[in-house]
C-alpha atoms as a PDB file:
ATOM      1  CA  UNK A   1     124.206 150.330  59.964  1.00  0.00           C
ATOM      2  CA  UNK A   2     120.882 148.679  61.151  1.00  0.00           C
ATOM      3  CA  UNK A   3     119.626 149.318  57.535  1.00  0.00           C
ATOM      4  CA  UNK A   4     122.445 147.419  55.923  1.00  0.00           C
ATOM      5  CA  UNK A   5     121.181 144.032  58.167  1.00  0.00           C
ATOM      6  CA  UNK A   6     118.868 141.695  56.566  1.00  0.00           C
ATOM      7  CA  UNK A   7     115.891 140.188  57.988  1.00  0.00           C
ATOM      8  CA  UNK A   8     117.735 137.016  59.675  1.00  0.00           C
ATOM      9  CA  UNK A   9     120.643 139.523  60.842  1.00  0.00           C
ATOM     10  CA  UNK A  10     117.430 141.945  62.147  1.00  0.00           C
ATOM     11  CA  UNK A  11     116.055 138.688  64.234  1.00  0.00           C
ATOM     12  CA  UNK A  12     119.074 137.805  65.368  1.00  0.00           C
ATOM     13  CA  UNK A  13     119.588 141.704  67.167  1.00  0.00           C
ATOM     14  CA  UNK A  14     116.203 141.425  68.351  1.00  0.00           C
ATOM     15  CA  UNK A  15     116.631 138.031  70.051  1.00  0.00           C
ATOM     16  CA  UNK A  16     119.294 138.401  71.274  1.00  0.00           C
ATOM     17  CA  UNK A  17     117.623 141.840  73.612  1.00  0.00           C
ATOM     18  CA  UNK A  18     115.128 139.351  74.438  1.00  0.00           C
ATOM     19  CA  UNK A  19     117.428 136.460  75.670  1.00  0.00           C
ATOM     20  CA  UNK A  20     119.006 139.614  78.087  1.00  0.00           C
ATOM     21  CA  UNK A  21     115.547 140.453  79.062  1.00  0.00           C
ATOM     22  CA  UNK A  22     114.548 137.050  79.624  1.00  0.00           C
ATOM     23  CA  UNK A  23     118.614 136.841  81.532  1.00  0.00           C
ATOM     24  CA  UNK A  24     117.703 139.696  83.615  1.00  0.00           C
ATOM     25  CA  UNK A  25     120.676 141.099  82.099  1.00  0.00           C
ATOM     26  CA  UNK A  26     121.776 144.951  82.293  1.00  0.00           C
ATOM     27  CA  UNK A  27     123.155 144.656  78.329  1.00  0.00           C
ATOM     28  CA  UNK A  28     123.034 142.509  75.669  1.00  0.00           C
ATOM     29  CA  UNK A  29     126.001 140.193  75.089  1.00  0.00           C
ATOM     30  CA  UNK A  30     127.924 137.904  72.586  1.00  0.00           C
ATOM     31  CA  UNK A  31     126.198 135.107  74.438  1.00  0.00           C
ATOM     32  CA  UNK A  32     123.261 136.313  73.667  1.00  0.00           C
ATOM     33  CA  UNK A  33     123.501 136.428  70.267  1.00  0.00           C
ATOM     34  CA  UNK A  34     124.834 133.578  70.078  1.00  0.00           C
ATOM     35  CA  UNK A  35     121.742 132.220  71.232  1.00  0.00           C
ATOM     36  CA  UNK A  36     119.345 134.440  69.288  1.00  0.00           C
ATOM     37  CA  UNK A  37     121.045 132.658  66.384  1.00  0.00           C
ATOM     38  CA  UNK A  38     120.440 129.520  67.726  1.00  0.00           C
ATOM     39  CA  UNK A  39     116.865 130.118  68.014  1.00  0.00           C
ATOM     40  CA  UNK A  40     117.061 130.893  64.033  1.00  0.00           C
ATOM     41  CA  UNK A  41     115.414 128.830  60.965  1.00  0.00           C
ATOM     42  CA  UNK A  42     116.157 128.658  57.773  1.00  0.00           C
ATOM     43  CA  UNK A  43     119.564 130.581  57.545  1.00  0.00           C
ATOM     44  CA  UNK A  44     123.126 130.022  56.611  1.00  0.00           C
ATOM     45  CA  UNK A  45     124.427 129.932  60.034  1.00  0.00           C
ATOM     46  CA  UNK A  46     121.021 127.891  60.813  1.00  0.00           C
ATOM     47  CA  UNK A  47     122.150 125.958  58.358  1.00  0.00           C
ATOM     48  CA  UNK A  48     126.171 125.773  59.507  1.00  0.00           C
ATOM     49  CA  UNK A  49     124.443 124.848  63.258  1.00  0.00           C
ATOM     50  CA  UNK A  50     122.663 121.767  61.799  1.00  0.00           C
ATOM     51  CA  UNK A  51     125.791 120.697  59.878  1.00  0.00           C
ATOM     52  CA  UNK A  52     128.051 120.841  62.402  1.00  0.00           C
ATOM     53  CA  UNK A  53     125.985 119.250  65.056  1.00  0.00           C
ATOM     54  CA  UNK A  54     126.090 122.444  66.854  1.00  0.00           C
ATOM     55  CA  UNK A  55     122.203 122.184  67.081  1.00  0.00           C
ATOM     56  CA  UNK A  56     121.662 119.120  68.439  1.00  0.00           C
ATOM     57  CA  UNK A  57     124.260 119.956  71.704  1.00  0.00           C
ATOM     58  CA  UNK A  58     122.144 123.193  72.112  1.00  0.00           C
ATOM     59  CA  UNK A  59     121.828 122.709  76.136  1.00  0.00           C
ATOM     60  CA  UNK A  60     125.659 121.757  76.037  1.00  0.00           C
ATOM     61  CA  UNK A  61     126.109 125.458  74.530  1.00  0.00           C
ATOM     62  CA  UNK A  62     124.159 126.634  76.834  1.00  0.00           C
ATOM     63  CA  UNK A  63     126.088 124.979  80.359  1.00  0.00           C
ATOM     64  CA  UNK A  64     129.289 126.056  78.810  1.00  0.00           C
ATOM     65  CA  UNK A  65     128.185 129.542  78.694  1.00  0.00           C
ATOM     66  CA  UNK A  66     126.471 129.208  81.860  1.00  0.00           C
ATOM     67  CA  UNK A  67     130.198 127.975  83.216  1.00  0.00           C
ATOM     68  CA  UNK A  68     131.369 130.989  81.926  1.00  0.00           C
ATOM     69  CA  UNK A  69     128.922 133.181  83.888  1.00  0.00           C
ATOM     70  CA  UNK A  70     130.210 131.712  86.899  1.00  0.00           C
ATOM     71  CA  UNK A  71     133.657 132.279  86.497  1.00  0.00           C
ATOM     72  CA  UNK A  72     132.847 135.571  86.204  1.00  0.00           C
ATOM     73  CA  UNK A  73     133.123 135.867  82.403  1.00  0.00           C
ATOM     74  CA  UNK A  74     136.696 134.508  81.780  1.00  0.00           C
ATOM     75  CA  UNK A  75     137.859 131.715  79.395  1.00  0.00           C
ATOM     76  CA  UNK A  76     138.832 128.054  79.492  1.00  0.00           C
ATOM     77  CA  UNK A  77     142.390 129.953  78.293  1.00  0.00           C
ATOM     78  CA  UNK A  78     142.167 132.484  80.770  1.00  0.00           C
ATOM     79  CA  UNK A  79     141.113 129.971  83.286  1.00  0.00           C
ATOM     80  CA  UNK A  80     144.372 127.946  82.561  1.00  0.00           C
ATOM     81  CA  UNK A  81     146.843 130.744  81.731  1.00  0.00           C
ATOM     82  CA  UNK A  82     145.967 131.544  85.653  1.00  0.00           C
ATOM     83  CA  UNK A  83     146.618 128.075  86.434  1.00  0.00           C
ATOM     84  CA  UNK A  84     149.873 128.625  85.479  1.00  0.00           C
ATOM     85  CA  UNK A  85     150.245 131.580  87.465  1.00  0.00           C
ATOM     86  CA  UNK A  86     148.772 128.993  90.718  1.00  0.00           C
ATOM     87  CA  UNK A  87     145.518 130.941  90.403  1.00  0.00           C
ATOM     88  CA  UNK A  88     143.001 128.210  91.047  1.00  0.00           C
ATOM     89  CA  UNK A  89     139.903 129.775  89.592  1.00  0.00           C
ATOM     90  CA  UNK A  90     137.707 126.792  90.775  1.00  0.00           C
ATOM     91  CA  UNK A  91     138.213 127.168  94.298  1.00  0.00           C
ATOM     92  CA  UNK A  92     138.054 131.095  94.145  1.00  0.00           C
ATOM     93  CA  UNK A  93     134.844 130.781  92.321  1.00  0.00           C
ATOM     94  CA  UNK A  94     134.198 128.401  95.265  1.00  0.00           C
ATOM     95  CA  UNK A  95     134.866 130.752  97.934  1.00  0.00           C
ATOM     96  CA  UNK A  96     132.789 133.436  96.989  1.00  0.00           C
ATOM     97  CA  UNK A  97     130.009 131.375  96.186  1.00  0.00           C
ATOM     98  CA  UNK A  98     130.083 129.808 100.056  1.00  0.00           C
ATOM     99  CA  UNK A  99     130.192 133.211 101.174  1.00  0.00           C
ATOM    100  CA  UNK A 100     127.936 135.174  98.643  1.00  0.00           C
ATOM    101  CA  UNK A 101     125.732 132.763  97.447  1.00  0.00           C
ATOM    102  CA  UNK A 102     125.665 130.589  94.062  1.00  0.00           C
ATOM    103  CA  UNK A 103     126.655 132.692  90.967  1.00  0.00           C
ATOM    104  CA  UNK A 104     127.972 135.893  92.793  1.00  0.00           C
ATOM    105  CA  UNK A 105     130.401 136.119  90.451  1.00  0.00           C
ATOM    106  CA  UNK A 106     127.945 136.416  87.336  1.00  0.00           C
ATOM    107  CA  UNK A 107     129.387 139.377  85.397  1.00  0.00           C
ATOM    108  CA  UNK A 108     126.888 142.799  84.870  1.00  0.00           C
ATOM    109  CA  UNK A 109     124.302 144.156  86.984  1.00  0.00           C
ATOM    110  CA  UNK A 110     120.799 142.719  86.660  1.00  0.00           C
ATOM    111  CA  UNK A 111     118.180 144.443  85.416  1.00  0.00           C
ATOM    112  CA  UNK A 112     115.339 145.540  88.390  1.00  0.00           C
ATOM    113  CA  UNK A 113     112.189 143.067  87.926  1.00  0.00           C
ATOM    114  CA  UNK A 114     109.072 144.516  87.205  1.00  0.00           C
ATOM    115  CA  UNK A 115     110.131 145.937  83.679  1.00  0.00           C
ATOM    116  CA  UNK A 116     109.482 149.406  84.903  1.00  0.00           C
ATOM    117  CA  UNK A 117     112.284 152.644  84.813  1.00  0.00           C
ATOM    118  CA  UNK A 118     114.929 152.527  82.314  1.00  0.00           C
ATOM    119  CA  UNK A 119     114.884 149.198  81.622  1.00  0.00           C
ATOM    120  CA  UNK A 120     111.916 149.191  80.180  1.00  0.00           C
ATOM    121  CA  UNK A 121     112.248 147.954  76.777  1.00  0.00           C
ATOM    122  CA  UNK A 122     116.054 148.755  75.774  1.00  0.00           C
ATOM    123  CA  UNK A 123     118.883 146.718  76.754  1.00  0.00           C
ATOM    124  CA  UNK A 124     122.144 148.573  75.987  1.00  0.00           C
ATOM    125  CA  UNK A 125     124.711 146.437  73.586  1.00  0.00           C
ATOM    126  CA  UNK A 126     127.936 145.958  75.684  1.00  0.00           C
ATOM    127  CA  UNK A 127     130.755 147.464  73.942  1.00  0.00           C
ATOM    128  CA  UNK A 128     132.194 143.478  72.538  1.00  0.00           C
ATOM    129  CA  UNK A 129     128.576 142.661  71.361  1.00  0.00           C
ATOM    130  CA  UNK A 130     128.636 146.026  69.901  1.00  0.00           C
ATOM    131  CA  UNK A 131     132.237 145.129  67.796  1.00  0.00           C
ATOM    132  CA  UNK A 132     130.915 142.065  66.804  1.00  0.00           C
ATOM    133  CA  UNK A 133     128.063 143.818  64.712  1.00  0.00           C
ATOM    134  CA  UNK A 134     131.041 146.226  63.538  1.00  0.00           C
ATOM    135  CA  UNK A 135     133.099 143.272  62.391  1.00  0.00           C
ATOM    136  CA  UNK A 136     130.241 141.271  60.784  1.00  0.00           C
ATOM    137  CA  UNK A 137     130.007 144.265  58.734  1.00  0.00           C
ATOM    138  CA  UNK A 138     133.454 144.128  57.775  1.00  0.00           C
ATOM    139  CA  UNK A 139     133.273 140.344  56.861  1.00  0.00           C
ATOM    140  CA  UNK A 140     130.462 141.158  54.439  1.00  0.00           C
ATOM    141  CA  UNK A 141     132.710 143.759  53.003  1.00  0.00           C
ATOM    142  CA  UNK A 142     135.244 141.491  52.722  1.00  0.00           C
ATOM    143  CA  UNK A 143     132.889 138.968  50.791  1.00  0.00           C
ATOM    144  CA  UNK A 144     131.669 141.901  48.600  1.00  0.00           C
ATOM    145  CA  UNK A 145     128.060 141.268  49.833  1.00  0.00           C
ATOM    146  CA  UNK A 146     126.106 144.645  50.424  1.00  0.00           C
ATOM    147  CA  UNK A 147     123.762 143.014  53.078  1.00  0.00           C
ATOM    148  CA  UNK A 148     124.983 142.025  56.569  1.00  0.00           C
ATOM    149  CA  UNK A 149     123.486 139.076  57.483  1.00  0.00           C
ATOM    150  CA  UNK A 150     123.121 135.896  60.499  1.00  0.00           C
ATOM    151  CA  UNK A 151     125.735 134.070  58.951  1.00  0.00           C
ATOM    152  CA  UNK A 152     128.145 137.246  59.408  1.00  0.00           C
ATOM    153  CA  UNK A 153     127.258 137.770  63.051  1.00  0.00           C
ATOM    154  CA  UNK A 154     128.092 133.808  63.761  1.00  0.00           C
ATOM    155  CA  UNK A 155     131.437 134.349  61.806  1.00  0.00           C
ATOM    156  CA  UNK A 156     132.042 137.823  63.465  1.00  0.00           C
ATOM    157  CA  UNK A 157     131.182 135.533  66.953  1.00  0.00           C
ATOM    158  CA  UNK A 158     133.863 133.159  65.723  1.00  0.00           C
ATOM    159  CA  UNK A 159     136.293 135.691  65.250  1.00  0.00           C
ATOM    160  CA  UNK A 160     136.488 137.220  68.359  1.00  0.00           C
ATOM    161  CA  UNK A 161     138.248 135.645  70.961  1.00  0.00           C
ATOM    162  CA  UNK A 162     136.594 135.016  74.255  1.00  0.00           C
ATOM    163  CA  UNK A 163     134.122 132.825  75.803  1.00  0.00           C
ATOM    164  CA  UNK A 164     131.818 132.653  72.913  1.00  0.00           C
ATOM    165  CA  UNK A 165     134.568 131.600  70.562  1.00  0.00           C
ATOM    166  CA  UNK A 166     135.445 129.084  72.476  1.00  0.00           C
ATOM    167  CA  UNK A 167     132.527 127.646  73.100  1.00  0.00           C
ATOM    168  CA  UNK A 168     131.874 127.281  69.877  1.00  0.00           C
ATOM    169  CA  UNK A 169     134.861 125.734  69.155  1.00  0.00           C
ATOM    170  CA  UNK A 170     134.579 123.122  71.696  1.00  0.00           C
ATOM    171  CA  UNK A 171     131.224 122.133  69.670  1.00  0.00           C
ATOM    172  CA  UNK A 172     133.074 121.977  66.141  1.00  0.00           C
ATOM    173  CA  UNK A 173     131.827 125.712  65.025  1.00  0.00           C
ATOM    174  CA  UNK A 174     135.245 127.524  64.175  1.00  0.00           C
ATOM    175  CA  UNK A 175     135.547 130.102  62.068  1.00  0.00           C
ATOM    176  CA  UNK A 176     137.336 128.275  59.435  1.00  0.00           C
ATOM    177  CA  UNK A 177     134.873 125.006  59.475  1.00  0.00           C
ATOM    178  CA  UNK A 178     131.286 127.864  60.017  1.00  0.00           C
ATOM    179  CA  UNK A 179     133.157 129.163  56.936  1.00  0.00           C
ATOM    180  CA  UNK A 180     133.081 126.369  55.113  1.00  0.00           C
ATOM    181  CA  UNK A 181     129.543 124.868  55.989  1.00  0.00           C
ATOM    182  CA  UNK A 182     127.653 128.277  55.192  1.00  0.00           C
ATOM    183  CA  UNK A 183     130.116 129.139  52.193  1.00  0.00           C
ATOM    184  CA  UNK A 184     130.829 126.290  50.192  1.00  0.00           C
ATOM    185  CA  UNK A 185     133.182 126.587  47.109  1.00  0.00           C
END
């Protein structure tokens, strides 16, 4: 499939193993792409970013995800459909952070430092980042194009539900306006 992905789509992949690298993540994420596309010029969803104002909140994205992290991974919705359920996640998070330390809750298992074993130059795709580069495929498809590219990643991103979605929701970036800004009619 890797052939089918144009140069920006083929940056985007590659960032996004360095932003786990640079995480000390054990896979590559959503998150991470989503920041690999961030960290992109002169593409649609570049493009889509700037138009939105998406671009300009960049450290924004990047504390909401961060949130995220902390809560071990789980949603603003998931966060309140526990609520409901008199789950406080706040003061669980809380809790285990007094008696673990801060961010013991940070989903996946950190790579070893040094660089050296295994982890040496491959980060694994977890198995959502790995359907999001399965469904940006099939939005390409869908638009008749024959090359995958950034701007079907971001919309693939937008897609799926989850943290990723929703932050980029809460900065304006939906599918339907990311849609709009990067295919105009």
């Amino acid at each position: 499939m890797f052939e089918r992905f144009s140069p920006g789509a083929r940056a985007v992949v590659t960032g996004a193993v360095g932003h786990a690298e640079r995480a000390g993540a054990a896979a590559t994420a959503e998150e991470h792409m989503l920041l690999a596309l961030l960290d992109q010029e002169g593409t649609k969803a570049s493009f889509a970013f700037r138009a939105l104002g998406v671009a300009d909140r960049r450290t924004s994205v990047e504390s909401a995800l961060a949130d995220a992290r902390r809560r071990a991974g789980l949603s603003q919705a998931d966060t309140e459909a526990l609520a409901g359920l008199g789950i406080d996640v706040a003061e669980i998070v809380a809790r285990v952070e007094e008696t673990h330390g801060a961010g013991a809750l940070v989903g996946g298992r950190k790579a070893p430092s040094g660089g050296r074993g295994w982890w040496s130059g491959h980060r694994p795709f977890t198995r959502e980042a790995k359907d999001v580069l399965v469904n940006s495929l099939r939005i390409a498809v869908g638009r008749s194009e024959r090359t995958i590219g950034d701007e079907h990643i971001l919309l693939a991103l937008a897609a799926r539900p989850g943290v990723v979605a929703e932050v980029l929701a809460e900065h304006g970036a939906t599918y339907e306006t990311l849609e709009r800004a990067m295919f105009p009619r």
